[in-house]
N, C-alpha and C. Protein backbone atom coordinates (compact mmCIF):
# COMPACT_ATOMS: atom_id res chain seq x y z
N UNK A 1 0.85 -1.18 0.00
CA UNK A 1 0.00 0.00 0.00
C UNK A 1 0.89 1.24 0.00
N UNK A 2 0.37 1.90 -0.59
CA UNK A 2 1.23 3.69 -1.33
C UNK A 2 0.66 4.37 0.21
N UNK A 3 1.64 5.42 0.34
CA UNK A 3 1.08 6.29 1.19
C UNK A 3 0.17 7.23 0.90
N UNK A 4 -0.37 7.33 0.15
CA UNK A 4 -1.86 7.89 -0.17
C UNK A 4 -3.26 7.29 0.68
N UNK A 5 -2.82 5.45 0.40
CA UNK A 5 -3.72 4.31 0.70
C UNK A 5 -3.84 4.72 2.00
N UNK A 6 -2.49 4.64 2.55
CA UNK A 6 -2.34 4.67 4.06
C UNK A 6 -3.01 6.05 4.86
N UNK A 7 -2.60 6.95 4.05
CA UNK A 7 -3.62 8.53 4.35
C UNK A 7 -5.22 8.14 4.50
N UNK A 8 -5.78 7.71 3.74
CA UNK A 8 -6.83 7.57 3.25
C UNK A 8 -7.70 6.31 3.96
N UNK A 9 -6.39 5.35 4.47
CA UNK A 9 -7.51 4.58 5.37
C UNK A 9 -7.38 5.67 6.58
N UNK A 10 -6.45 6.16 7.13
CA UNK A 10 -6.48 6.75 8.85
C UNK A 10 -7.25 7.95 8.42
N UNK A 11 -7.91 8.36 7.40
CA UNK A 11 -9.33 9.25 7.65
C UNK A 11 -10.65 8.44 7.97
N UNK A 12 -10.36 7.22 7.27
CA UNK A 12 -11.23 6.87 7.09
C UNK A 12 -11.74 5.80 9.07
N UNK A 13 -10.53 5.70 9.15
CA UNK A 13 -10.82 5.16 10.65
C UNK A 13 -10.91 6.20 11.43
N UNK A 14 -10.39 7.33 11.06
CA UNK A 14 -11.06 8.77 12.36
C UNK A 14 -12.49 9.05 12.27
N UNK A 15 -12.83 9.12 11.00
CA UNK A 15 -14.58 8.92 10.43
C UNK A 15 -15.26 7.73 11.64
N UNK A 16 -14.86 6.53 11.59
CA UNK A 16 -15.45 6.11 12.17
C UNK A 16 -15.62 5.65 13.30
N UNK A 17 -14.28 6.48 14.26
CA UNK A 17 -14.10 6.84 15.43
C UNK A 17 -15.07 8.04 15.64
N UNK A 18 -15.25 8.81 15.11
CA UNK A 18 -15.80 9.98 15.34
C UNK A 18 -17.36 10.22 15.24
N UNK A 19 -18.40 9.09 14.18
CA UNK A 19 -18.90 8.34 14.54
C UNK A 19 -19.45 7.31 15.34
N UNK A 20 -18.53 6.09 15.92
CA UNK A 20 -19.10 5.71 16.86
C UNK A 20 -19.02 6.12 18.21
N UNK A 21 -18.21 7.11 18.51
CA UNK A 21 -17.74 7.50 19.91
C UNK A 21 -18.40 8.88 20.19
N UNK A 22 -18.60 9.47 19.30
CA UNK A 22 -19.12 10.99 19.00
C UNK A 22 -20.61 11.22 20.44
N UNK A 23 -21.65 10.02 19.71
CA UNK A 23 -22.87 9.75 20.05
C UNK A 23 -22.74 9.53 21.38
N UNK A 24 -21.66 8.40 21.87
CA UNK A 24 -21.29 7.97 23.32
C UNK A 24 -20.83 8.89 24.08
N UNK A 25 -20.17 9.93 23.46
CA UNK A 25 -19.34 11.48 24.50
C UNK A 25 -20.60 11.83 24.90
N UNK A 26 -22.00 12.17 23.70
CA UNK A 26 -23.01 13.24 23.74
C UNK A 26 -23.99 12.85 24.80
N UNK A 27 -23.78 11.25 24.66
CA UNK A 27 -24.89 10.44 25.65
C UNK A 27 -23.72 10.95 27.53
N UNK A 28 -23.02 10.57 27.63
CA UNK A 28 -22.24 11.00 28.65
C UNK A 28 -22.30 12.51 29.68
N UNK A 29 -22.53 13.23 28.94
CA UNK A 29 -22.62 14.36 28.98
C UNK A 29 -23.86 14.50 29.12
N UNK A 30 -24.45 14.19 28.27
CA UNK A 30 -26.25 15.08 28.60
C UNK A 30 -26.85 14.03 29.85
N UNK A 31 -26.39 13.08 30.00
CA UNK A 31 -26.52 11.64 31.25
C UNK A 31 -25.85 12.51 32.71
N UNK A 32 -24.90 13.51 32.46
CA UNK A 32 -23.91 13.77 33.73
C UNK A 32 -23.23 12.50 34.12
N UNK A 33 -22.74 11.44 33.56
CA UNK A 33 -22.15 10.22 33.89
C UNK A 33 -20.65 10.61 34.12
N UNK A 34 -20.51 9.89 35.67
CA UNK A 34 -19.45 10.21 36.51
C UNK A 34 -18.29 9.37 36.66
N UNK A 35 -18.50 8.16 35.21
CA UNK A 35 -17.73 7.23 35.44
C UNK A 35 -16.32 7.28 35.14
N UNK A 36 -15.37 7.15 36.00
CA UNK A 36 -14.21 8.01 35.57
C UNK A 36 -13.79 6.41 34.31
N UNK A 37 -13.67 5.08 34.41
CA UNK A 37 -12.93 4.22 33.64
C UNK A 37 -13.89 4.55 32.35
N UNK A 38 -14.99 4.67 32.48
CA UNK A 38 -15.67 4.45 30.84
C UNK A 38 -14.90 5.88 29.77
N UNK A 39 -15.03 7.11 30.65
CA UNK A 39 -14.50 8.47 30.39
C UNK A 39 -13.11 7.69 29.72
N UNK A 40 -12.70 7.23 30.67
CA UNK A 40 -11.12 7.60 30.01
C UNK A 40 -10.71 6.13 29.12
N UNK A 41 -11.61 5.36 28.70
CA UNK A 41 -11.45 4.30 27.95
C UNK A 41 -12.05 4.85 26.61
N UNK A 42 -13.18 5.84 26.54
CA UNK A 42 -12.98 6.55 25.53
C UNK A 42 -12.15 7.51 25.28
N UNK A 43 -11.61 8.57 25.81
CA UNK A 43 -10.60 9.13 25.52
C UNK A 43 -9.39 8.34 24.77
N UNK A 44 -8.66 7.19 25.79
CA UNK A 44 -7.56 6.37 25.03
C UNK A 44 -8.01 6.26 23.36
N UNK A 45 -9.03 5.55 23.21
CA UNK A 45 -9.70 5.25 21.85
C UNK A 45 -9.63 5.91 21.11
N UNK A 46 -9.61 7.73 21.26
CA UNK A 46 -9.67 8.52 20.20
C UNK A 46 -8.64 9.16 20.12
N UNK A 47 -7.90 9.18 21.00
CA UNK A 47 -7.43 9.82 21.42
C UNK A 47 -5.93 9.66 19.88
N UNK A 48 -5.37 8.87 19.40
CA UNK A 48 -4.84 8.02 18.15
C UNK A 48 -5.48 9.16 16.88
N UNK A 49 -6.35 9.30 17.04
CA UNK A 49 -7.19 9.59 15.69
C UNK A 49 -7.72 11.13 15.77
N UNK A 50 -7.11 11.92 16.80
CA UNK A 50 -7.01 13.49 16.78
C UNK A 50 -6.46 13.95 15.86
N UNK A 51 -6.11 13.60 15.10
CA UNK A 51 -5.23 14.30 13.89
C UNK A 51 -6.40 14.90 12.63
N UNK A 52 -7.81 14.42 13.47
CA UNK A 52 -9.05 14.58 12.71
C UNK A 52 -9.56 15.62 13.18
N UNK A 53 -9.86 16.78 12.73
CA UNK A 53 -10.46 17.96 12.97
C UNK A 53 -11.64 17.66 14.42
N UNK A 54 -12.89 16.47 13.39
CA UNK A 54 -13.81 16.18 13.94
C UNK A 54 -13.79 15.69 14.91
N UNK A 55 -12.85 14.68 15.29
CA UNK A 55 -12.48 13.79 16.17
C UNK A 55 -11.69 14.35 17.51
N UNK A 56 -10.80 15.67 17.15
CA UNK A 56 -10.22 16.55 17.79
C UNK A 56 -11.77 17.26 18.94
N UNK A 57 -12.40 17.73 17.80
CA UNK A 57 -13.44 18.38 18.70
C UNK A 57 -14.31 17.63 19.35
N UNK A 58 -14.23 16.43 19.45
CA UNK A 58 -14.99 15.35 20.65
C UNK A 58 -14.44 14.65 21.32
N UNK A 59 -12.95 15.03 21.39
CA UNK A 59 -12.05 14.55 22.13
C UNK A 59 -12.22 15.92 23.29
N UNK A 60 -12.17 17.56 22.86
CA UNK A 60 -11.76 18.32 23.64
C UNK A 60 -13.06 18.42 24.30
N UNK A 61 -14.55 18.43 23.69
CA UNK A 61 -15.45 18.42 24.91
C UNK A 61 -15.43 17.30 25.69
N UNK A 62 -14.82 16.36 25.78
CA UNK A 62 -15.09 15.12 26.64
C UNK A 62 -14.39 15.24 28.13
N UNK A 63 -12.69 15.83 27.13
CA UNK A 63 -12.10 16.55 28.13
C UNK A 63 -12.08 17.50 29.26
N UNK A 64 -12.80 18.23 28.72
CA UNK A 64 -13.51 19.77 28.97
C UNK A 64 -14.71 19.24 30.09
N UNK A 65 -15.57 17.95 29.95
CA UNK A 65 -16.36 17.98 30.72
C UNK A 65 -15.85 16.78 32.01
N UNK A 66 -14.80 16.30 31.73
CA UNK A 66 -14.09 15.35 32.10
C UNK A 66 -13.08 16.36 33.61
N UNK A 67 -12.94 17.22 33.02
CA UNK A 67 -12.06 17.92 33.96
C UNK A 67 -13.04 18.91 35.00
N UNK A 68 -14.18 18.79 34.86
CA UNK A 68 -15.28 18.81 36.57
C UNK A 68 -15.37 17.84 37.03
N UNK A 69 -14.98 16.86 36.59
CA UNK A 69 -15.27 15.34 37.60
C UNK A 69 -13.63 14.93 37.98
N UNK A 70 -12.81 15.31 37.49
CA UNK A 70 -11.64 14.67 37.62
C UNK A 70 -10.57 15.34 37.17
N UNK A 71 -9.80 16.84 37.73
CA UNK A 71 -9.14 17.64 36.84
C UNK A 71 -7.83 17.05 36.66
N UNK A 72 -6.71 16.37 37.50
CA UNK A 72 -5.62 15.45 37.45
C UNK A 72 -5.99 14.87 36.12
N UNK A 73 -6.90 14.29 36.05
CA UNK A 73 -6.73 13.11 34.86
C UNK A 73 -7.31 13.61 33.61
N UNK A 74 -8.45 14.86 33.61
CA UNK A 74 -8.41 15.37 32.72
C UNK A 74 -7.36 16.39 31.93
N UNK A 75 -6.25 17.15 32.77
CA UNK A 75 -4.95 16.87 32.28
C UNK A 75 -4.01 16.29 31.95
N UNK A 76 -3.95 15.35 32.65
CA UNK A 76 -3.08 14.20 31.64
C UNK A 76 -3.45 13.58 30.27
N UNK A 77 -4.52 13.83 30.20
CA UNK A 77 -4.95 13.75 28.71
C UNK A 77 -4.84 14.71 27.73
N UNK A 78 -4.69 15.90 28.39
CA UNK A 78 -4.88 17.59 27.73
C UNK A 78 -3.23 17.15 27.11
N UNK A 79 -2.33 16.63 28.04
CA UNK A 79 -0.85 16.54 28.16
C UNK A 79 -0.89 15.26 27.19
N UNK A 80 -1.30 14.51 27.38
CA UNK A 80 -1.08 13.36 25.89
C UNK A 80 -1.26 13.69 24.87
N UNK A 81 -2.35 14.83 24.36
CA UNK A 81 -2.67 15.37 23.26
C UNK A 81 -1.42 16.15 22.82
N UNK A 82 -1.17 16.56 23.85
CA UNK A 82 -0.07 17.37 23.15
C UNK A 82 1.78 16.99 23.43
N UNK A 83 1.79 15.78 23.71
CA UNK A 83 2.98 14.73 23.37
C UNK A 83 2.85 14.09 21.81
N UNK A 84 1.57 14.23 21.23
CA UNK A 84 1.38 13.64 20.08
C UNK A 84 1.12 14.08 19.02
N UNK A 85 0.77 15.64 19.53
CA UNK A 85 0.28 16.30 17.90
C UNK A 85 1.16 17.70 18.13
N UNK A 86 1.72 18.12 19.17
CA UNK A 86 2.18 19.17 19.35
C UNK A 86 3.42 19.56 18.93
């Protein structure tokens, strides 16, 4: 596979990260769900596939709402984001 291929699948798997996880942040949030392992088992998950605009911006509200329940760990994620794209 050409690196085009390779471009073109990792949109195509941020698409559908951003997709299936998108719905699960929105359910989280409008739920007030306090669960810190589910939170941050999605985060890990997307966390790969920020390089996606879309995926970026449902990573940072998750964060964003992640860091009233848990600000330590919602920085260490703020801080992984930016070991990886920064």
């Amino acid at each position: 596979m050409d690196v085009s291929g390779i471009v073109q699948r990792l949109k195509e798997f941020a698409k559908l990260a951003e997709v299936n996880y998108g719905y699960e942040i929105e359910e989280i949030i409008k739920l007030r769900v306090e669960d810190g392992e589910r939170i941050e088992t999605l985060l890990d998950l997307i966390l790969d596939c920020c390089f996606d605009e879309e995926v970026l911006i449902i990573y940072k509200k998750l964060v964003k709402y992640y860091y009233g329940i848990n600000e330590v760990a919602a920085i260490f994620y703020i801080n992984a984001y930016r070991e990886l794209y920064e």
